[in-house]
Protein backbone atom coordinates (compact mmCIF):
# COMPACT_ATOMS: atom_id res chain seq x y z
CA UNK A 1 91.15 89.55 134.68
CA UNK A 2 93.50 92.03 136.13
CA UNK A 3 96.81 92.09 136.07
CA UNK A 4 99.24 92.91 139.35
CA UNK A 5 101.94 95.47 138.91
CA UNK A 6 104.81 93.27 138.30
CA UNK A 7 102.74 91.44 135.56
CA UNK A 8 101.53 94.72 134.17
CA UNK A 9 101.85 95.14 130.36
CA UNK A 10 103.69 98.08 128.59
CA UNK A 11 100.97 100.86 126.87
CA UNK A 12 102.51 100.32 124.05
CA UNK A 13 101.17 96.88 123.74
CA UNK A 14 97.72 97.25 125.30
CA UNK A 15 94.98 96.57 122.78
CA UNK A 16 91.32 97.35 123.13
CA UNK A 17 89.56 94.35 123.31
CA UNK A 18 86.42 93.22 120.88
CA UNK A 19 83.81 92.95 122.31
CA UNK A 20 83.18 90.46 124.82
CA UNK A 21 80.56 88.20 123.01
CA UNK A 22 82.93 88.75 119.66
CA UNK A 23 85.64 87.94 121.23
CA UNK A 24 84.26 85.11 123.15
CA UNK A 25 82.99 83.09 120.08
CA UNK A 26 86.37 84.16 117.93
CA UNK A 27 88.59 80.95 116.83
CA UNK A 28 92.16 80.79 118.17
CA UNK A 29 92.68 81.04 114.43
CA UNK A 30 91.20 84.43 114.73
CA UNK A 31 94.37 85.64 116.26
CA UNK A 32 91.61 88.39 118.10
CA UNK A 33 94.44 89.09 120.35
CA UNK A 34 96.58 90.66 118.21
CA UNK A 35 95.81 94.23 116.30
CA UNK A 36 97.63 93.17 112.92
CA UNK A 37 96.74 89.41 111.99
CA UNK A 38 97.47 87.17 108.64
CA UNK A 39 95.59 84.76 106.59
CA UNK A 40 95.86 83.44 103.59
CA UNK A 41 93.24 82.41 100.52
CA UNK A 42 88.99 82.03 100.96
CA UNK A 43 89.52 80.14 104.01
CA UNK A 44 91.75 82.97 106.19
CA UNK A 45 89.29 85.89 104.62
CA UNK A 46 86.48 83.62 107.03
CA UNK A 47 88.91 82.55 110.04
CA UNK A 48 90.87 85.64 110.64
CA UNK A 49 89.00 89.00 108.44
CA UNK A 50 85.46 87.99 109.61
CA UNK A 51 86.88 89.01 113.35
CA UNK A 52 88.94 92.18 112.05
CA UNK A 53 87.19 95.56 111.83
CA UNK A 54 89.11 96.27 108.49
CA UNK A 55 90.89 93.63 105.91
CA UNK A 56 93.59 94.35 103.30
CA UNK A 57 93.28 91.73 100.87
CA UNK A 58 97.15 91.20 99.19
CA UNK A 59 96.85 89.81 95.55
CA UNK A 60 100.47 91.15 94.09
CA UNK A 61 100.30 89.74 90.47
CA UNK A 62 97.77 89.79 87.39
CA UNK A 63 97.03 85.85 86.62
CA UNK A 64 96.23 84.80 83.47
CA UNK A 65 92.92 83.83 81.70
CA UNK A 66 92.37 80.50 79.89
CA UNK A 67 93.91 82.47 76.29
CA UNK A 68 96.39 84.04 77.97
CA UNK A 69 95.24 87.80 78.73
CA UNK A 70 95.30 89.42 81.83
CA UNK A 71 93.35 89.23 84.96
CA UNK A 72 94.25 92.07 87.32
CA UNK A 73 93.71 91.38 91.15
CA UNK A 74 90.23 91.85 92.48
CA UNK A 75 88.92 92.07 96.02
CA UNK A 76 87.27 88.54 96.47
CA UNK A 77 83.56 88.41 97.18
CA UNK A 78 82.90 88.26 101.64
CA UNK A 79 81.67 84.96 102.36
CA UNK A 80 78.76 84.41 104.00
CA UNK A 81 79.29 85.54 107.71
CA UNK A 82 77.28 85.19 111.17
CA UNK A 83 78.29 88.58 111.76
CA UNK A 84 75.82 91.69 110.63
CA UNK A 85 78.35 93.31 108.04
CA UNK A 86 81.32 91.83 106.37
CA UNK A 87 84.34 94.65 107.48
CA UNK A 88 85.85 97.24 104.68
CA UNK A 89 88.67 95.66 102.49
CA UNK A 90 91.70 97.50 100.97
CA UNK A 91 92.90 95.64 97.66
CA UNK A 92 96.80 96.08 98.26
CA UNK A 93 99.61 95.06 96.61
CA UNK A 94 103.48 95.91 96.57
CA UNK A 95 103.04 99.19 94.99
CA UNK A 96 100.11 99.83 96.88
CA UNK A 97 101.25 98.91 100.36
CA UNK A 98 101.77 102.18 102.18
CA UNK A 99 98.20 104.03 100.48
CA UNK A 100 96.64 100.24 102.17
CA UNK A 101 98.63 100.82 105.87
CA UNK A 102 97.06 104.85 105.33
CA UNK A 103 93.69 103.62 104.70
CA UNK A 104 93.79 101.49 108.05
CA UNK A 105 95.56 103.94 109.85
CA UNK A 106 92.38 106.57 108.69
CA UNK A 107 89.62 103.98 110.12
CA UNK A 108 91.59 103.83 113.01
CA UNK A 109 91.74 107.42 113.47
CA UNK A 110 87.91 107.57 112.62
CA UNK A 111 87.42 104.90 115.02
CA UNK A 112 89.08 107.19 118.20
CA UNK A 113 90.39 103.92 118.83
CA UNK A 114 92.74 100.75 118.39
CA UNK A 115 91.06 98.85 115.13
CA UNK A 116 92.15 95.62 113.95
CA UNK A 117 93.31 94.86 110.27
CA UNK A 118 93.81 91.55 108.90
CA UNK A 119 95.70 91.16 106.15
CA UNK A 120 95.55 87.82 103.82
CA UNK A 121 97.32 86.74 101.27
CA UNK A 122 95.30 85.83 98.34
CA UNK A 123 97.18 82.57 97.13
CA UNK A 124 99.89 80.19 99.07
CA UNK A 125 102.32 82.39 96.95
CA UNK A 126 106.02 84.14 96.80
CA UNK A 127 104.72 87.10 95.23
CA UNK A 128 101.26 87.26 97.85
CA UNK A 129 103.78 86.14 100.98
CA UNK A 130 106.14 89.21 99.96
CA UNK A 131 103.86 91.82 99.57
CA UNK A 132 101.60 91.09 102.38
CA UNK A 133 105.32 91.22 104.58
CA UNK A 134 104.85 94.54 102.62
CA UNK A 135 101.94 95.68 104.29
CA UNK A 136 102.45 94.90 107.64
CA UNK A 137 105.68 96.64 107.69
CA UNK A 138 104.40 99.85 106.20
CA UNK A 139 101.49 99.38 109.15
CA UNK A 140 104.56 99.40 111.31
CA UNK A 141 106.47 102.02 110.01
CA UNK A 142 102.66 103.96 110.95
CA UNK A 143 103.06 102.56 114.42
CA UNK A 144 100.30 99.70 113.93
CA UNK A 145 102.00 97.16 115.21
CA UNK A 146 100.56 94.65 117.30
CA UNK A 147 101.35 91.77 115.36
CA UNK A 148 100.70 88.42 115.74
CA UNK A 149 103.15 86.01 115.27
CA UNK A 150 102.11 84.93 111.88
CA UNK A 151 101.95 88.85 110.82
CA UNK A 152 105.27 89.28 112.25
CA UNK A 153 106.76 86.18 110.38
CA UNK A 154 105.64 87.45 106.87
CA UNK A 155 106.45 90.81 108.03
CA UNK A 156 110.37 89.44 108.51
CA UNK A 157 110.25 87.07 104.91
CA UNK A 158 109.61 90.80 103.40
CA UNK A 159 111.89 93.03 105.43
CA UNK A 160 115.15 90.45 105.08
CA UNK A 161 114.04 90.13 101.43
CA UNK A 162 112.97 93.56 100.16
CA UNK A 163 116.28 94.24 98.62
CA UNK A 164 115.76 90.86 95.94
CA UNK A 165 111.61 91.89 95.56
CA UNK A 166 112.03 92.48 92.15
CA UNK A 167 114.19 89.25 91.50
CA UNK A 168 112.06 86.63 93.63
CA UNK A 169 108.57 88.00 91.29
CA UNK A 170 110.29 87.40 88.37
CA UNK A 171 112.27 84.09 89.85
CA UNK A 172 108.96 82.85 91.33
CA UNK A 173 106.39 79.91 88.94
CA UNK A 174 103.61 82.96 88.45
CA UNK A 175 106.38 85.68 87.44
CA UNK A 176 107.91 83.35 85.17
CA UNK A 177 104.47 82.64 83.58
CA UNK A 178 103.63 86.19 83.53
CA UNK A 179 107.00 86.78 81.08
CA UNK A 180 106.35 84.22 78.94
CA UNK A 181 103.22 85.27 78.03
CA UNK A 182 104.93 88.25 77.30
CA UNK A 183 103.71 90.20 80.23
CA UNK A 184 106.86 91.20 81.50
CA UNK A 185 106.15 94.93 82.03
CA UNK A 186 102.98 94.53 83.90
CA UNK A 187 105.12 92.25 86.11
CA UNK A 188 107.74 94.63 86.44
CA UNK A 189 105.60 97.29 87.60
CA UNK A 190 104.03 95.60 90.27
CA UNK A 191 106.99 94.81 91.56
CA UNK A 192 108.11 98.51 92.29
CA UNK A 193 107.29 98.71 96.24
CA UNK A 194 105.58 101.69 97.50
CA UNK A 195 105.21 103.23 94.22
């Protein structure tokens, strides 16, 4: 389809388009439009990073084991996909959010053109919400940013909240657990943006 002058649309938001087979068997889901997208859990690693070229995976907190020790956040395992090759992933968290908007920015620049990122929020969290708002703002501030509306929407919770980070981690159910298992530091230092 082509577009007529007065429906034309700026450069700055002209993205390169998967291809057309990709594209054509994407979900709307997908958000295949957009060049920065947002998921969330197992199920938005299949529906939206199985149709990115690159995923940052956002899992901001350590959880904690069955006797209380630490688990520190680990890149999930790619589901099973139609596709040839499951895309690169980027384990990112607040600390880590502008080396994760580098890294994309680096495939991109590989790429000699636009390349899509999804970014998904490992759990239905405050602390995942925040810092994957995180990300897509420091994949802004690198001038990535296409965003859909669901990327834009986390992108806002972060950017009208990044003053109270700090506070809402150790305010939210898994901070709060985190400190009473007397893991208050390792809390505290993932909560340090850009660090």
């Amino acid at each position: 389809m082509t577009s007529s002058p007065s429906s034309a649309v700026p450069e700055s938001a002209v993205v390169v388009a998967a291809p057309a087979d990709a594209a054509a068997f994407a979900p709307v889901a997908a958000q295949t439009h957009y060049q920065v997208r947002f998921g969330r859990g197992a199920s938005g690693l299949v529906e939206v990073g199985a149709h990115a070229d690159v995923v940052v995976w956002v899992d901001a907190l350590p959880s904690l084991s069955a006797d209380g020790t630490l688990v520190p956040p680990a890149l999930p395992p790619f589901p099973e996909l139609p596709t040839p090759a499951a895309p690169p992933l980027f384990l990112a968290g607040l600390p880590t959010r502008t080396r994760a908007a580098e890294w994309m920015l680096a495939h991109q620049v590989a790429a000699g053109s636009r390349v899509s990122v999804a970014v998904i929020a490992a759990h239905d969290t405050v602390e995942d919400t925040l810092a994957a708002g995180a990300v897509i703002d420091a994949l802004a501030g690198l001038g990535i940013d296409f965003s859909s509306p669901e990327a834009a929407v986390v992108c806002a919770s972060f950017t009208a909240l990044e003053r109270a980070v700090g506070h809402l981690l150790s305010a939210s159910v898994s901070g709060r657990e985190l400190i009473a298992a007397g893991h208050g530091d390792e809390l505290a230092a993932a909560a340090v943006v850009g660090s």
